[in-house]
Protein backbone atom coordinates (compact mmCIF):
# COMPACT_ATOMS: atom_id res chain seq x y z
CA UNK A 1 0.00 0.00 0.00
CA UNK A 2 2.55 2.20 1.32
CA UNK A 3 4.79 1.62 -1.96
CA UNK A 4 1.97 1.94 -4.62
CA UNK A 5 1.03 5.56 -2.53
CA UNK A 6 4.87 6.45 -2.77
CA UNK A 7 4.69 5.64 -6.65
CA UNK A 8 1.40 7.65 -6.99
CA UNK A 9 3.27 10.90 -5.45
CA UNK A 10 5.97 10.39 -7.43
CA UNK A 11 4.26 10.38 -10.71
CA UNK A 12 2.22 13.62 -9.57
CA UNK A 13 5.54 15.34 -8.74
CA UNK A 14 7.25 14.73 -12.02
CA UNK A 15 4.14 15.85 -14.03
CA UNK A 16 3.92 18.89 -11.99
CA UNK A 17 7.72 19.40 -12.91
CA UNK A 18 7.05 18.91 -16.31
CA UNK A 19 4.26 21.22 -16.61
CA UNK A 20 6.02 24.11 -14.44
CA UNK A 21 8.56 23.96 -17.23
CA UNK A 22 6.30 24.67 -20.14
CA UNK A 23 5.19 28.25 -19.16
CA UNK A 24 1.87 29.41 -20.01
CA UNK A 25 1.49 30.96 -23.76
CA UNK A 26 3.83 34.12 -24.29
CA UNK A 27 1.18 36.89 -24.25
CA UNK A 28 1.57 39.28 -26.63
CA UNK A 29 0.47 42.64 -25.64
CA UNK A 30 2.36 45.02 -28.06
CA UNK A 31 2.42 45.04 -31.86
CA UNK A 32 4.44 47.33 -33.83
CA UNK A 33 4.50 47.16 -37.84
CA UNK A 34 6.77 49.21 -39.86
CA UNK A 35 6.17 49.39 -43.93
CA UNK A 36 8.54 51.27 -46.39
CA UNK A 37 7.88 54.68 -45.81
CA UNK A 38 7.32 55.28 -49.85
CA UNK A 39 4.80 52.31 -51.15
CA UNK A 40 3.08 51.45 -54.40
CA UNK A 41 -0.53 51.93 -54.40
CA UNK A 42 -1.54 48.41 -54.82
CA UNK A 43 0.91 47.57 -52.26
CA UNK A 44 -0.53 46.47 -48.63
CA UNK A 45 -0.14 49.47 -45.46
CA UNK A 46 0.85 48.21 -42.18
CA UNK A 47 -2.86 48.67 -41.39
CA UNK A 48 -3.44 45.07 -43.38
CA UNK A 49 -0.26 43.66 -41.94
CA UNK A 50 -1.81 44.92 -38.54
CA UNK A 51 -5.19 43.01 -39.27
CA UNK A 52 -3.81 40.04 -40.85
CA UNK A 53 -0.91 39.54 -37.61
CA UNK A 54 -3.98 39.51 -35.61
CA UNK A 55 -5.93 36.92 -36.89
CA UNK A 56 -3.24 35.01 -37.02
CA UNK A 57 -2.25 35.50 -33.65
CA UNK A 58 -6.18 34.80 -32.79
CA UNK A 59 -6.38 31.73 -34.70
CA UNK A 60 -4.42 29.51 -31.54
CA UNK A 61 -3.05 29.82 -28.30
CA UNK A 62 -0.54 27.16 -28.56
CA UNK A 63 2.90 29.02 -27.87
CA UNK A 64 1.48 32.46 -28.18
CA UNK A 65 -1.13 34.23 -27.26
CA UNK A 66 -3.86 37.55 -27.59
CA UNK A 67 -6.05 36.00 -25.02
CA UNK A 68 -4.74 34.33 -22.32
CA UNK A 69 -2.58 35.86 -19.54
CA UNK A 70 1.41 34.90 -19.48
CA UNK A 71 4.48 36.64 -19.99
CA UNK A 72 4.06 39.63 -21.82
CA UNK A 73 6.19 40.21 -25.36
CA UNK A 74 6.07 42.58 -27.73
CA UNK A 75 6.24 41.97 -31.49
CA UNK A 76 8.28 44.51 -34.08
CA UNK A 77 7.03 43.72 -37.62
CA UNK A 78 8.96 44.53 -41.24
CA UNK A 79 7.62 44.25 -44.19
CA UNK A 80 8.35 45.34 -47.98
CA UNK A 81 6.37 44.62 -50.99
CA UNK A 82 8.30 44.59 -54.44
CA UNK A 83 8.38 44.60 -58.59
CA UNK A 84 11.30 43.25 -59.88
CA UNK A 85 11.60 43.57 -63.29
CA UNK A 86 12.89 40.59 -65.52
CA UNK A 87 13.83 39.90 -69.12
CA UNK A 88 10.53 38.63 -69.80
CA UNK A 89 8.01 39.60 -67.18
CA UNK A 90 8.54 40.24 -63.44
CA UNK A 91 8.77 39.01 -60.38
CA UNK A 92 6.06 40.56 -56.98
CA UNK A 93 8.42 39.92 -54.00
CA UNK A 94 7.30 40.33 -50.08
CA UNK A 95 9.50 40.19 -47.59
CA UNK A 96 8.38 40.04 -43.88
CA UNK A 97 10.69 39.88 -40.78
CA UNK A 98 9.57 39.35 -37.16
CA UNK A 99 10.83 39.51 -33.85
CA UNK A 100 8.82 39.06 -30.52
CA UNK A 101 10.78 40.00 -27.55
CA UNK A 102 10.01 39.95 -23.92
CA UNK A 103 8.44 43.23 -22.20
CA UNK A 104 10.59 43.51 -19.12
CA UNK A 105 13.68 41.86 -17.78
CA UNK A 106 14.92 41.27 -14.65
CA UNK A 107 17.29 38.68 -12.96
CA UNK A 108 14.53 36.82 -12.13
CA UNK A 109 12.78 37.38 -16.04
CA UNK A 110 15.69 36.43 -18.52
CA UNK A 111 15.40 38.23 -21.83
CA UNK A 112 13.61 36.10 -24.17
CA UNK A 113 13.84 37.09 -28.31
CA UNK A 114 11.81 34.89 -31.17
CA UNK A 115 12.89 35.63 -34.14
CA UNK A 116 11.06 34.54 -37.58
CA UNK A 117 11.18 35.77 -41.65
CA UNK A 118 10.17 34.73 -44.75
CA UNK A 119 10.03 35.42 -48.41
CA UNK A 120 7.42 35.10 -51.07
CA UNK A 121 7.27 35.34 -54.65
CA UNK A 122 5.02 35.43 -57.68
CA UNK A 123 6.75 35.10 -61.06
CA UNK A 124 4.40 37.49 -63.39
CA UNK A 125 3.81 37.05 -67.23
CA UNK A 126 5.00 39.03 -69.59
CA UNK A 127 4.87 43.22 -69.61
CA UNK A 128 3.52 44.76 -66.43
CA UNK A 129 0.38 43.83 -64.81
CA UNK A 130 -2.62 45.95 -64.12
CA UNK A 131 -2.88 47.73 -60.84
CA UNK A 132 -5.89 45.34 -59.91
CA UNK A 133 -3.78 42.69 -60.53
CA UNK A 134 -0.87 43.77 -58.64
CA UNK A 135 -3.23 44.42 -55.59
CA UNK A 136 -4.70 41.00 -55.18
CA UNK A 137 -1.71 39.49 -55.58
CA UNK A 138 0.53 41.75 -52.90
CA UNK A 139 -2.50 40.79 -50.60
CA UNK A 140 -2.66 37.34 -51.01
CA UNK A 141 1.06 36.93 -50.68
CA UNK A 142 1.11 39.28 -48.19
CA UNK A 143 -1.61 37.18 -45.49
CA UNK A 144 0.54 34.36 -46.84
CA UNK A 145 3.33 35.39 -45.33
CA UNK A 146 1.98 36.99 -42.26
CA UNK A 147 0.34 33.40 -41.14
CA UNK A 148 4.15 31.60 -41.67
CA UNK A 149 6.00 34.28 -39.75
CA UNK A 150 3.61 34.30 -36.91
CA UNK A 151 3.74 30.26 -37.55
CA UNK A 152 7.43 29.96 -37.15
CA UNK A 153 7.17 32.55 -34.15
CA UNK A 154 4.41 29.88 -32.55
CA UNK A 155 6.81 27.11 -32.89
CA UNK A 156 10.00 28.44 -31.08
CA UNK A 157 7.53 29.87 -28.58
CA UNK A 158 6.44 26.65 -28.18
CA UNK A 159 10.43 24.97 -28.45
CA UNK A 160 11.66 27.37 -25.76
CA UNK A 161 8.08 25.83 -23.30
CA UNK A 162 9.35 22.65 -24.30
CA UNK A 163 11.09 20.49 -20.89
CA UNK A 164 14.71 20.47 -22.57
CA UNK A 165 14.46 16.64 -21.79
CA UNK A 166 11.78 16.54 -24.71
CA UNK A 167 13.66 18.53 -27.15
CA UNK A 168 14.89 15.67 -29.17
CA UNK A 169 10.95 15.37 -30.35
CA UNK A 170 11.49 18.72 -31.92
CA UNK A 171 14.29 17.72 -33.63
CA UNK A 172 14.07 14.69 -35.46
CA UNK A 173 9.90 15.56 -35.78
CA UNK A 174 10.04 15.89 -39.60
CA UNK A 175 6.56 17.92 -40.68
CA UNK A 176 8.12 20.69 -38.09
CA UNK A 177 9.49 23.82 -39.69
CA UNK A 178 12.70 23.18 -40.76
CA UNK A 179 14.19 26.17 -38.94
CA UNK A 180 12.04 26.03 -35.73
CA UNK A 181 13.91 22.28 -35.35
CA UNK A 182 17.29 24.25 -36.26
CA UNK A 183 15.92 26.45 -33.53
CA UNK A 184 15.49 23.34 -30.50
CA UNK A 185 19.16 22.17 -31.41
CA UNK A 186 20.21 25.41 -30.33
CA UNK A 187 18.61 25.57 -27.24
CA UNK A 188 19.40 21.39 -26.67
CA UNK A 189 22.56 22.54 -26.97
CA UNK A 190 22.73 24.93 -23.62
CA UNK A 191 21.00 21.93 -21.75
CA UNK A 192 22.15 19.17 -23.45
CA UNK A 193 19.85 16.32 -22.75
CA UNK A 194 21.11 12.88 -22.58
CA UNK A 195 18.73 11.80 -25.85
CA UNK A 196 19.85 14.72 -28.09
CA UNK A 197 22.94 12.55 -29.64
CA UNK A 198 20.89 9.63 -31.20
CA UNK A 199 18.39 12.56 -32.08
CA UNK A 200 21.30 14.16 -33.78
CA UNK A 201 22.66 10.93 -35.53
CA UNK A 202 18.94 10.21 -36.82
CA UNK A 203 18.81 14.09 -38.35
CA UNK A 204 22.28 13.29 -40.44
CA UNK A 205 20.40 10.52 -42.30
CA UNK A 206 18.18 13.15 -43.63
CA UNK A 207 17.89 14.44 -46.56
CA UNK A 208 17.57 17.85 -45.53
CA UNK A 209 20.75 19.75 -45.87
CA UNK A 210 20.34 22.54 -43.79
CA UNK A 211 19.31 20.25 -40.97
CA UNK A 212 22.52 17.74 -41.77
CA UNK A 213 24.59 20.95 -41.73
CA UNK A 214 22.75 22.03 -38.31
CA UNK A 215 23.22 18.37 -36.81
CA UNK A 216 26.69 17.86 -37.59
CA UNK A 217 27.89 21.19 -36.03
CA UNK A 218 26.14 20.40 -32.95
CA UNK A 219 27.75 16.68 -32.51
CA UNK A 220 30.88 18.46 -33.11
CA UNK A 221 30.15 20.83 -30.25
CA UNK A 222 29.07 18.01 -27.83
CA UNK A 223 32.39 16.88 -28.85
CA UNK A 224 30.60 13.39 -30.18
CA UNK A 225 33.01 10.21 -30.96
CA UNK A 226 30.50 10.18 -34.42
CA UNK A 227 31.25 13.98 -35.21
CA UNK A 228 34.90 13.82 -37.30
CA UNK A 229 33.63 11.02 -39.38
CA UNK A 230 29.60 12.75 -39.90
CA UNK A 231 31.31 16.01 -40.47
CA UNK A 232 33.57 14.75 -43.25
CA UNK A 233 30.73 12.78 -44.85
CA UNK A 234 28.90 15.92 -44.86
CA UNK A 235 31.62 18.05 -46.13
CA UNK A 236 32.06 15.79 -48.88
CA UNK A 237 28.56 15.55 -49.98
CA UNK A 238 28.08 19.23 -50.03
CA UNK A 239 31.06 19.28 -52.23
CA UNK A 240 29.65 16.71 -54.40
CA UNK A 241 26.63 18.80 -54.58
CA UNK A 242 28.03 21.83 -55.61
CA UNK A 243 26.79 23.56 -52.35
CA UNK A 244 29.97 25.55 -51.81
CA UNK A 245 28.60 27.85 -49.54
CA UNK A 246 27.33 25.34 -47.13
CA UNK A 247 30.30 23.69 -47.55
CA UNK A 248 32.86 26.75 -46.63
CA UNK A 249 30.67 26.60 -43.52
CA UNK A 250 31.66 23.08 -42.80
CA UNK A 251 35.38 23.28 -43.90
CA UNK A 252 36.43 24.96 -40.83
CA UNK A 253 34.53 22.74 -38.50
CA UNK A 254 36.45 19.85 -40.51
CA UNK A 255 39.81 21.80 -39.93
CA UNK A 256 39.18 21.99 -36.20
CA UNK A 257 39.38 18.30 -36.08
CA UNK A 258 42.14 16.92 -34.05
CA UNK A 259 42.95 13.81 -36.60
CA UNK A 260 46.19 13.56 -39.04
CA UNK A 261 43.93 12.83 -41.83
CA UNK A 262 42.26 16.16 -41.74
CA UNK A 263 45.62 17.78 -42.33
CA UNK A 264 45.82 15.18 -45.89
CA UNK A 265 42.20 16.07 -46.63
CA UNK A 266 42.63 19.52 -46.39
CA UNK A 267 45.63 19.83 -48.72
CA UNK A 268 44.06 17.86 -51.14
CA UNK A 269 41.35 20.42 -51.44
CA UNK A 270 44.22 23.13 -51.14
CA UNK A 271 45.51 21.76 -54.52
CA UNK A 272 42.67 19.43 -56.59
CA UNK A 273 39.64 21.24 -55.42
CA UNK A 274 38.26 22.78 -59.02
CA UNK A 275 36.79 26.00 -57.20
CA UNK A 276 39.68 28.61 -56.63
CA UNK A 277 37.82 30.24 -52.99
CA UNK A 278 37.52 26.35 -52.03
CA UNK A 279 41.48 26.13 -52.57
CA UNK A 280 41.87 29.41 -50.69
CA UNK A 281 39.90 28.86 -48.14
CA UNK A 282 41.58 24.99 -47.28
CA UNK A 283 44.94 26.01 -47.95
CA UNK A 284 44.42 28.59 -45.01
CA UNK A 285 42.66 25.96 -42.94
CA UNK A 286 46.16 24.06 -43.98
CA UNK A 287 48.38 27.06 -42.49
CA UNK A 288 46.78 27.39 -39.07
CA UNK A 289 46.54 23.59 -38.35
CA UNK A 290 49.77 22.67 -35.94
CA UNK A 291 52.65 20.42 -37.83
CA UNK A 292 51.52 17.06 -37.67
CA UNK A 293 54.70 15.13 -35.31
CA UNK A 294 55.59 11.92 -37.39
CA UNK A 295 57.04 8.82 -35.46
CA UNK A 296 60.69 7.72 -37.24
């Protein structure tokens, strides 16, 4: 009797820990919304962005809230509607940046910042479009892109609730925003959960690059046994790939290794690799990595 009560108290403790981590919805109680100061007509004012960040905001109280009481943020809104012109045609382009930030801090309140952006466009036919035209479209794009910003702001709200124990759910939860699971390795990483290396391992298997990128950094920062070997298989795939920009953001990682055969890899790139700022970049890798000492 006594054990099965001791077990029952127990289990009510550890939910109550659980739920005292995930806070209540971040309230927001501020909205600010700034436009380009010179717009096109048929361009939406920061009154629609205004009306549409509300409804969004309305449409669920998971992570963040209009309704229900909890810690207050404010949100700062940017937003740019745009014609670029093309060789044939045009292209409408909106561009809307968010940040939600916490009202007051305090020892006790840590400063809390949610950042979130996107980018939509509309490839337009040939010669410029009416007005009308022009007007649905920069709306419809426009709401578009409202709802996914206030979307990806919902899901690191909801990432930084999360019991750092549960993290690894985030990460390796593939219909999740690619950047809010980019978003809970970062914060795995201050707590570092015992489950967040196999989550990691099961992310490089992916076949989402950014995330592979994201994962293999972050077993290279828990200083992993798996890292040197992910990170190379990485490096090399991205070079495969063509993704040379990704993979300048690897190289280094790959040069920090503490393994003689980085020091061969990386001069082989210094010399073969067909892209001159690829050869430039290892070959400096090359000059900062120590002599490697040779047994005779």
């Amino acid at each position: 009797m006594w054990i099965l009560l001791v077990a029952a108290l127990v289990g009510c403790d550890e939910k109550k820990s659980v739920d005292a981590s995930q806070s209540n919805p971040y309230r927001i109680t501020d909205i600010e919304i700034n436009g380009e100061q010179e717009r096109q007509s048929w361009a939406p004012g920061d009154e629609h962005i205004t009306r549409w960040l509300d409804a969004a905001l309305f449409a669920s109280d998971r992570g963040l809230s209009r309704r229900k009481e909890g810690m207050n943020m404010r949100v700062v809104v940017h937003h740019q509607v745009r014609l670029e012109p093309l060789r044939r045609g045009a292209r409408l382009v909106v561009d809307v940046d968010a940040e939600a930030r916490r009202n007051s801090v305090s020892s006790e309140a840590p400063m809390v910042t949610l950042t979130a952006s996107t980018q939509y466009r509309h490839l337009l036919a040939r010669g410029r479009p009416t007005d009308q035209v022009l007007y649905a479209l920069s709306r419809t794009l426009g709401r578009q892109a409202v709802e996914d910003v206030v979307t990806q702001l919902r899901l690191r709200a909801r990432v930084r609730q999360t019991n750092p124990a549960h993290l690894s759910r985030w990460i390796t939860d593939e219909e999740v925003h690619a950047s809010s699971r980019r978003y809970a390795i970062r914060r795995a990483l201050i707590y570092a959960p015992r489950n967040l290396e196999p989550a990691l391992l099961e992310v490089v298997e992916s076949n989402d690059e950014e995330m592979v990128v994201s994962a293999a950094r972050a077993l290279h920062e828990l200083e992993s046994e798996r890292a040197a070997y992910v990170l190379m298989d990485v490096a090399q795939q991205l070079s495969r790939d063509e993704e040379y920009d990704r993979y300048l953001r690897v190289l280094p990682l790959v040069g920090q290794l503490d393994a003689p055969w980085v020091s061969i890899y990386l001069e082989t790139v210094a010399e073969a690799h067909r892209v001159p700022r690829v050869r430039n970049r290892a070959s400096s890798l090359v000059a900062d990595r120590p002599p490697v000492l040779q047994d005779y």
